[in-house]
Protein backbone atom coordinates (compact mmCIF):
# COMPACT_ATOMS: atom_id res chain seq x y z
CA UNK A 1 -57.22 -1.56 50.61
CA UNK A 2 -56.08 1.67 52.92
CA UNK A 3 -58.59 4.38 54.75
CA UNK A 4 -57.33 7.43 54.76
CA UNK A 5 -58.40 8.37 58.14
CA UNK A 6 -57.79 12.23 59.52
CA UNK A 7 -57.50 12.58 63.50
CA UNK A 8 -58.48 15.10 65.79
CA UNK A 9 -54.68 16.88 65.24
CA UNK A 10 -56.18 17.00 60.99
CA UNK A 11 -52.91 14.55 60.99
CA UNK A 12 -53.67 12.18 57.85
CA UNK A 13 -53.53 8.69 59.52
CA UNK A 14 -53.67 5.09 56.93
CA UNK A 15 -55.65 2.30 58.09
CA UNK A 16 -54.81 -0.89 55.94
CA UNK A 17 -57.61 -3.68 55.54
CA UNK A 18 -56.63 -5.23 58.66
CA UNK A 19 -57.11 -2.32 60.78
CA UNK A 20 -60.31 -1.04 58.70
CA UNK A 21 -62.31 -4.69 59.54
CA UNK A 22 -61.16 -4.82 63.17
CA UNK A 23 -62.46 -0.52 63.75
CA UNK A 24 -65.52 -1.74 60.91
CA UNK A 25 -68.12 -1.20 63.78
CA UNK A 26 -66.49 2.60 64.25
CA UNK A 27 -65.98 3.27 60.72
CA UNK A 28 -69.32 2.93 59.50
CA UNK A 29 -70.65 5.86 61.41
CA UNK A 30 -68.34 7.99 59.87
CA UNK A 31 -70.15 10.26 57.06
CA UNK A 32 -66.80 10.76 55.00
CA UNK A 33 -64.82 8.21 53.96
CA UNK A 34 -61.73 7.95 51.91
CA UNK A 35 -59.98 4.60 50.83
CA UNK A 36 -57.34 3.70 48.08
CA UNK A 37 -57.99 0.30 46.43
CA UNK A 38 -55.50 -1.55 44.62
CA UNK A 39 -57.44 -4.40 43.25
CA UNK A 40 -60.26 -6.51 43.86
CA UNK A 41 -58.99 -9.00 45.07
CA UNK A 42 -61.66 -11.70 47.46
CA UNK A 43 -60.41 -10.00 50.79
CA UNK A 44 -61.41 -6.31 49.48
CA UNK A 45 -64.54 -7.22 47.78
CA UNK A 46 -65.61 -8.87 51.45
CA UNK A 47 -64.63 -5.44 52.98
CA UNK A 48 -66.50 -3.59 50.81
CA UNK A 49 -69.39 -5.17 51.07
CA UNK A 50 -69.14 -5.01 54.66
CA UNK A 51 -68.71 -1.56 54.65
CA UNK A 52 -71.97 -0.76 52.66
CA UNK A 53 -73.95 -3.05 54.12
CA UNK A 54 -73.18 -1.40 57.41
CA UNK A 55 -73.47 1.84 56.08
CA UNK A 56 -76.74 0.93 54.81
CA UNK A 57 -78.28 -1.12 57.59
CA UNK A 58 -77.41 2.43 59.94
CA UNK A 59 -79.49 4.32 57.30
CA UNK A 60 -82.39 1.61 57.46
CA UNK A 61 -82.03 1.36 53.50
CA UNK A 62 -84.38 -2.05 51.83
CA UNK A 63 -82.41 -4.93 51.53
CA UNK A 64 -83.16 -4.79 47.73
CA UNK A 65 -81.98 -0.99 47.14
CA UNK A 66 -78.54 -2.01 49.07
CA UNK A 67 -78.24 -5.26 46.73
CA UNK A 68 -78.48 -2.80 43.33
CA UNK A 69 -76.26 -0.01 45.10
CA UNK A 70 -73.49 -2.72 45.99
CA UNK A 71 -73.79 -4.58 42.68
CA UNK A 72 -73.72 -0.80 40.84
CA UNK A 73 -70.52 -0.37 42.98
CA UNK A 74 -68.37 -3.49 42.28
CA UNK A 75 -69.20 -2.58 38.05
CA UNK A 76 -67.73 1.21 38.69
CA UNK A 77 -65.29 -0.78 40.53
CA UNK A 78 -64.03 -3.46 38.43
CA UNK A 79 -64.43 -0.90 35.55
CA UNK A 80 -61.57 1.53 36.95
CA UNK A 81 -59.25 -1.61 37.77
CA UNK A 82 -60.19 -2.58 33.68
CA UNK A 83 -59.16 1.07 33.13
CA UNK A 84 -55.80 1.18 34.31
CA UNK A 85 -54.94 -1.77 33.16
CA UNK A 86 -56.03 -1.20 29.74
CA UNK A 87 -54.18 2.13 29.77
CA UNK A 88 -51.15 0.56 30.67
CA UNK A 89 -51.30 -1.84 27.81
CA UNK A 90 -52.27 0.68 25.16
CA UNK A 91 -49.12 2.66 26.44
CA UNK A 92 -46.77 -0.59 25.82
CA UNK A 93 -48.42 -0.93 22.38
CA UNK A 94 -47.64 2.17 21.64
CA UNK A 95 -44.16 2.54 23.20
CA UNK A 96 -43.68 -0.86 20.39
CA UNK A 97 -44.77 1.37 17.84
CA UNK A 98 -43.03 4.06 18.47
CA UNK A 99 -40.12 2.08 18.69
CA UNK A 100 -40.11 0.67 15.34
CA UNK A 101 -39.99 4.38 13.87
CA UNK A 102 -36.55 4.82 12.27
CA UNK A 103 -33.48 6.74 14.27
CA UNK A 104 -35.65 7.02 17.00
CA UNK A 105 -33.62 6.61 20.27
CA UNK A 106 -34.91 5.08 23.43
CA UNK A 107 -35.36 8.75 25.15
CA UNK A 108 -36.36 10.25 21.84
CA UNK A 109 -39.62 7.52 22.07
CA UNK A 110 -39.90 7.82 26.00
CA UNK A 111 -40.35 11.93 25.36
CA UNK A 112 -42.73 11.79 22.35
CA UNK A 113 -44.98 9.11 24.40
CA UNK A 114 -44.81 11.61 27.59
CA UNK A 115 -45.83 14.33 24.88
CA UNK A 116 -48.72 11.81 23.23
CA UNK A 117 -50.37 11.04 26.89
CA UNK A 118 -50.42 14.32 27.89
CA UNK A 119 -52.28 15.73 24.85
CA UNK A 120 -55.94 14.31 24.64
CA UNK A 121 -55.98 14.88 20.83
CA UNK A 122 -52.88 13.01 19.91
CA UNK A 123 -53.92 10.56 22.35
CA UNK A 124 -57.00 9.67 20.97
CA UNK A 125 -55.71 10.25 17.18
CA UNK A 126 -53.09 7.39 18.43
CA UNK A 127 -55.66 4.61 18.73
CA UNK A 128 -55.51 3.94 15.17
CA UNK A 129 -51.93 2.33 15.53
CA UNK A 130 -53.07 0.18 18.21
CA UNK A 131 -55.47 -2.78 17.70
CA UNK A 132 -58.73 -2.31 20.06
CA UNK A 133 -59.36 -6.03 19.86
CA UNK A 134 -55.70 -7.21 21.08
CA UNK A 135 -56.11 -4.60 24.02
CA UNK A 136 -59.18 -6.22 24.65
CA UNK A 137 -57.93 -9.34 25.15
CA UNK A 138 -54.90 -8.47 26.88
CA UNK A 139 -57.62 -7.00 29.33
CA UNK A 140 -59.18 -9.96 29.65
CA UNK A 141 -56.23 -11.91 29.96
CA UNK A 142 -54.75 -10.22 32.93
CA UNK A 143 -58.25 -10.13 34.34
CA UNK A 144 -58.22 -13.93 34.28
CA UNK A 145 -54.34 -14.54 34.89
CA UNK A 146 -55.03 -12.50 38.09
CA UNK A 147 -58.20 -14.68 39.56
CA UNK A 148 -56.37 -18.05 38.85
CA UNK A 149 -53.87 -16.51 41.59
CA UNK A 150 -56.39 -14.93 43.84
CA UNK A 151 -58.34 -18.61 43.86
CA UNK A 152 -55.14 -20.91 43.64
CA UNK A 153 -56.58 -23.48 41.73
CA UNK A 154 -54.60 -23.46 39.01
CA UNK A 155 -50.97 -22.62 37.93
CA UNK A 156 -49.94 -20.44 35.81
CA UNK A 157 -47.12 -20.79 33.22
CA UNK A 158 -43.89 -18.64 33.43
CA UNK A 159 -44.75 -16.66 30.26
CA UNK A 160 -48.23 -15.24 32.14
CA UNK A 161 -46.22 -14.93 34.90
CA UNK A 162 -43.84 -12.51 33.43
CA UNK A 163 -46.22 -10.99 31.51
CA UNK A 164 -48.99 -10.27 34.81
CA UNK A 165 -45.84 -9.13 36.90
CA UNK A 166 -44.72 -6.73 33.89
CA UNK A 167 -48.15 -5.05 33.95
CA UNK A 168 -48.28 -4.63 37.95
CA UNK A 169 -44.77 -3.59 37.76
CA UNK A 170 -45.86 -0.65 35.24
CA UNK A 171 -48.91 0.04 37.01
CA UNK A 172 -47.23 0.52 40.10
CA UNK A 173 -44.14 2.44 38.27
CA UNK A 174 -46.56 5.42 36.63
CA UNK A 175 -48.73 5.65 40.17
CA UNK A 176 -51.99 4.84 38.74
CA UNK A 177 -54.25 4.41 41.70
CA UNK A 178 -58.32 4.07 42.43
CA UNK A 179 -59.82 5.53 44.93
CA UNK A 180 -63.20 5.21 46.80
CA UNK A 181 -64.77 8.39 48.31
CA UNK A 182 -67.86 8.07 50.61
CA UNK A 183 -70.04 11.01 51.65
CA UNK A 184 -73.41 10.80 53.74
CA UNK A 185 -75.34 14.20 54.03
CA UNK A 186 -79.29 14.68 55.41
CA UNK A 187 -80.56 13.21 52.39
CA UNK A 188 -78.23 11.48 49.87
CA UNK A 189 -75.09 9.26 50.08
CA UNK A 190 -72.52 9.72 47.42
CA UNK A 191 -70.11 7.46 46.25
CA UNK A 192 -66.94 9.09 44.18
CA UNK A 193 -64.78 6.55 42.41
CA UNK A 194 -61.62 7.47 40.43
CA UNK A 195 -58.67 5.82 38.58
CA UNK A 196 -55.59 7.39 37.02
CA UNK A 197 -56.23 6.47 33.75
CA UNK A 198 -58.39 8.27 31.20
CA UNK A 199 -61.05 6.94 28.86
CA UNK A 200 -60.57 7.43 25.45
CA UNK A 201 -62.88 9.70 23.34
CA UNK A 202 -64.41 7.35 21.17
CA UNK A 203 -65.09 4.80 24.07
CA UNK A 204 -66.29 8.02 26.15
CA UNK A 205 -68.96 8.56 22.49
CA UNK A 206 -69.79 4.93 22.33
CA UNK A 207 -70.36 4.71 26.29
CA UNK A 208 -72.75 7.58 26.05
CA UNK A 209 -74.50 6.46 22.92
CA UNK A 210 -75.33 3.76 24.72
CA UNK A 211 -76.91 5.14 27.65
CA UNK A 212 -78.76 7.39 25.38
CA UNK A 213 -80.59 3.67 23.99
CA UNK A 214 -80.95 2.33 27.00
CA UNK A 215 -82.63 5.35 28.67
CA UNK A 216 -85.39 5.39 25.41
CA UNK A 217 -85.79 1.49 26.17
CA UNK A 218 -86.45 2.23 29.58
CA UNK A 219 -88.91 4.65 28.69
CA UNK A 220 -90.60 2.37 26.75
CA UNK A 221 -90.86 0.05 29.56
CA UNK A 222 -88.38 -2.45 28.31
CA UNK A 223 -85.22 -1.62 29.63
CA UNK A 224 -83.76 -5.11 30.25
CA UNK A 225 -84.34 -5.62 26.18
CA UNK A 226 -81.00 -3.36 26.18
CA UNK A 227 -79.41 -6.33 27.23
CA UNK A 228 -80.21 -8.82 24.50
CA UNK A 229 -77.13 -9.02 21.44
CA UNK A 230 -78.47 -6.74 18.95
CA UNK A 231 -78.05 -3.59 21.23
CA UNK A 232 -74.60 -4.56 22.89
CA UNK A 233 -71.59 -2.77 21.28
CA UNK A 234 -68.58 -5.27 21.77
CA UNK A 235 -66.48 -2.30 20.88
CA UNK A 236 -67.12 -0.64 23.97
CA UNK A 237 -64.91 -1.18 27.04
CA UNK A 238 -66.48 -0.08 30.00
CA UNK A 239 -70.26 -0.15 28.22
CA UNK A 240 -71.47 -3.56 29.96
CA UNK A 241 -70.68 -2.54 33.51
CA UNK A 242 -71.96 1.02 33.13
CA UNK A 243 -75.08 -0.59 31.92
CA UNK A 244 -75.44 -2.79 34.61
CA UNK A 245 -74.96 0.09 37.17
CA UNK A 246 -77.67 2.41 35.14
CA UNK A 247 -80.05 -1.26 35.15
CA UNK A 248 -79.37 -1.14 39.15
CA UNK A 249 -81.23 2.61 39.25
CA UNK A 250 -83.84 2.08 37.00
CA UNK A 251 -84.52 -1.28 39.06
CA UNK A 252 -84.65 0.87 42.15
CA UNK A 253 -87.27 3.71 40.27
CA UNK A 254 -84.08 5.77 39.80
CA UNK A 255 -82.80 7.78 37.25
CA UNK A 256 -79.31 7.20 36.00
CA UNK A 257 -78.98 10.21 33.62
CA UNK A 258 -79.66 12.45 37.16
CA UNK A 259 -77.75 10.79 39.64
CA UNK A 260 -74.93 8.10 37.49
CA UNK A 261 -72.17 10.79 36.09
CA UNK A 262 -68.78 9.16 34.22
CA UNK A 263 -66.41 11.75 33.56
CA UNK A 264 -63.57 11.78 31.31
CA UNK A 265 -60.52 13.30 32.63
CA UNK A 266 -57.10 14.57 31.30
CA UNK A 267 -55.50 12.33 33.28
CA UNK A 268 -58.58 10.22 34.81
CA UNK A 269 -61.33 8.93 35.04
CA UNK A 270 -64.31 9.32 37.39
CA UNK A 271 -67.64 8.06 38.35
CA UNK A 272 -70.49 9.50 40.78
CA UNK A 273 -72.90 7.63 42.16
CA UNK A 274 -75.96 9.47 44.06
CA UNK A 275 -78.52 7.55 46.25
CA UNK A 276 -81.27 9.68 47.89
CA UNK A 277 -81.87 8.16 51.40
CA UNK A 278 -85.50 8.58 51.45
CA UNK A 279 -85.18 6.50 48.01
CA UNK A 280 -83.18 3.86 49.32
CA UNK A 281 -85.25 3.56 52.63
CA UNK A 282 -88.26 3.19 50.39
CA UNK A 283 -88.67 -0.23 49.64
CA UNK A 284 -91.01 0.18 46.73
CA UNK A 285 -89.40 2.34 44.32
CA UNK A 286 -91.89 4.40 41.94
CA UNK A 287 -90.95 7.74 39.61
């Protein structure tokens, strides 16, 4: 995890996770703040938490609002890692496709891909050649190859090994970062969170579909029903997490559809989250 810190000479300066816990004290009075995140690994989810729970123990937030705006966090969190990882697989299963085409030669398939990832259309109409379900679990398996490492309780065999270092090695190779943006003003704190990896069009319908229910279920007073199997879409790749984070603002007498925005990028994908101060210093949230 890295700050990007900016002196008093506006000379960019990088603080890495070592340097951000021992200035912590100094950092959290800061009302902008900029860090890249490369995973979420134990160490960075203990530094973020650290971080908001200063930053919201200086604004006198309720112990209870902080919980649902750290939870609400980690999801957008753990959803952009999800989202460049699942990018970079649907790119290998389609440079495998692409492959297979006859006379194609190795920069012939490295240009059209460049030309397919680029262009939202073709890279959406490109889904159809590559199995949702097997990215899925690829997902998933990285997901879990990666915590048996960060806990050490278990070994992993040289096949996941070559296949986890083959998908940080790619990550790393195209530059696909997240990054965390804090922002305090008089009366709201914003959190901006962004990875380079774009959703794809029918996830981006699906995810929004869903919000859509859950909104009318909390309107009818029953919004943790949206939780229960018949309303989950299994198709939908980022869907449980943003539902927990929209959950997290109705549980604080928030409204997700004002102040929760995901936003489909050419190239990206981003997430706002808004938390009026007055709101989060409440205590007993009511609409």
């Amino acid at each position: 995890m890295v700050l990007n810190s900016v002196n008093m000479g506006n000379q960019k300066k990088y603080l890495n996770s070592k340097e951000i816990s021992d200035r912590l004290s100094e950092i959290i009075k800061r009302n902008y703040l900029h860090f890249e995140i490369k995973g979420l690994t134990r160490d960075t989810r203990d530094l973020v938490s650290n971080i908001i729970n200063g930053i919201t123990e200086r604004l006198e937030a309720d112990p209870l609002s902080s919980f649902h705006l750290f939870s609400g966090l980690m999801e957008a969190l753990l959803n952009a890692v999800k989202g460049n990882i699942r990018y970079t697989i649907f790119k290998d299963e389609l440079t495998k496709k692409l492959i297979t085409v006859e006379n194609t030669t190795p920069d012939d398939v490295e240009k059209l891909l460049d030309v397919i990832l680029d262009t939202k259309t073709l890279r959406d109409s490109m889904q159809r050649y590559v199995v949702p379900d097997k990215i899925k679990k690829e997902v998933q398996r990285i997901l879990t190859l990666e915590e048996k490492i960060r806990v050490k309780k278990q070994e992993i065999s040289s096949f996941d090994r070559e296949i986890l270092l083959k998908v940080r090695e790619q990550i790393k190779k195209d530059n696909r970062k997240i990054s965390m943006k804090i922002r305090i003003t008089g009366n709201e704190l914003m959190i901006r969170i962004k990875n380079d990896a774009p959703v794809m069009e029918s996830d981006m319908s699906r995810i929004n579909e869903s919000r859509r229910k859950h909104h009318e279920l909390f309107q009818e007073g029953k919004s943790s029903d949206f939780f229960r199997p018949e309303n989950l879409d299994e198709k939908e790749s980022a869907g449980f997490g943003i539902a927990m984070i929209d959950e997290g603002y109705y549980n604080m007498g928030l409204d997700p559809i004002e102040l929760f925005t995901y936003m489909q990028g050419k190239h990206s994908t981003t997430v706002y989250l808004t938390y009026p101060i007055d709101k989060l210093k409440a205590g007993a949230f009511t609409f």
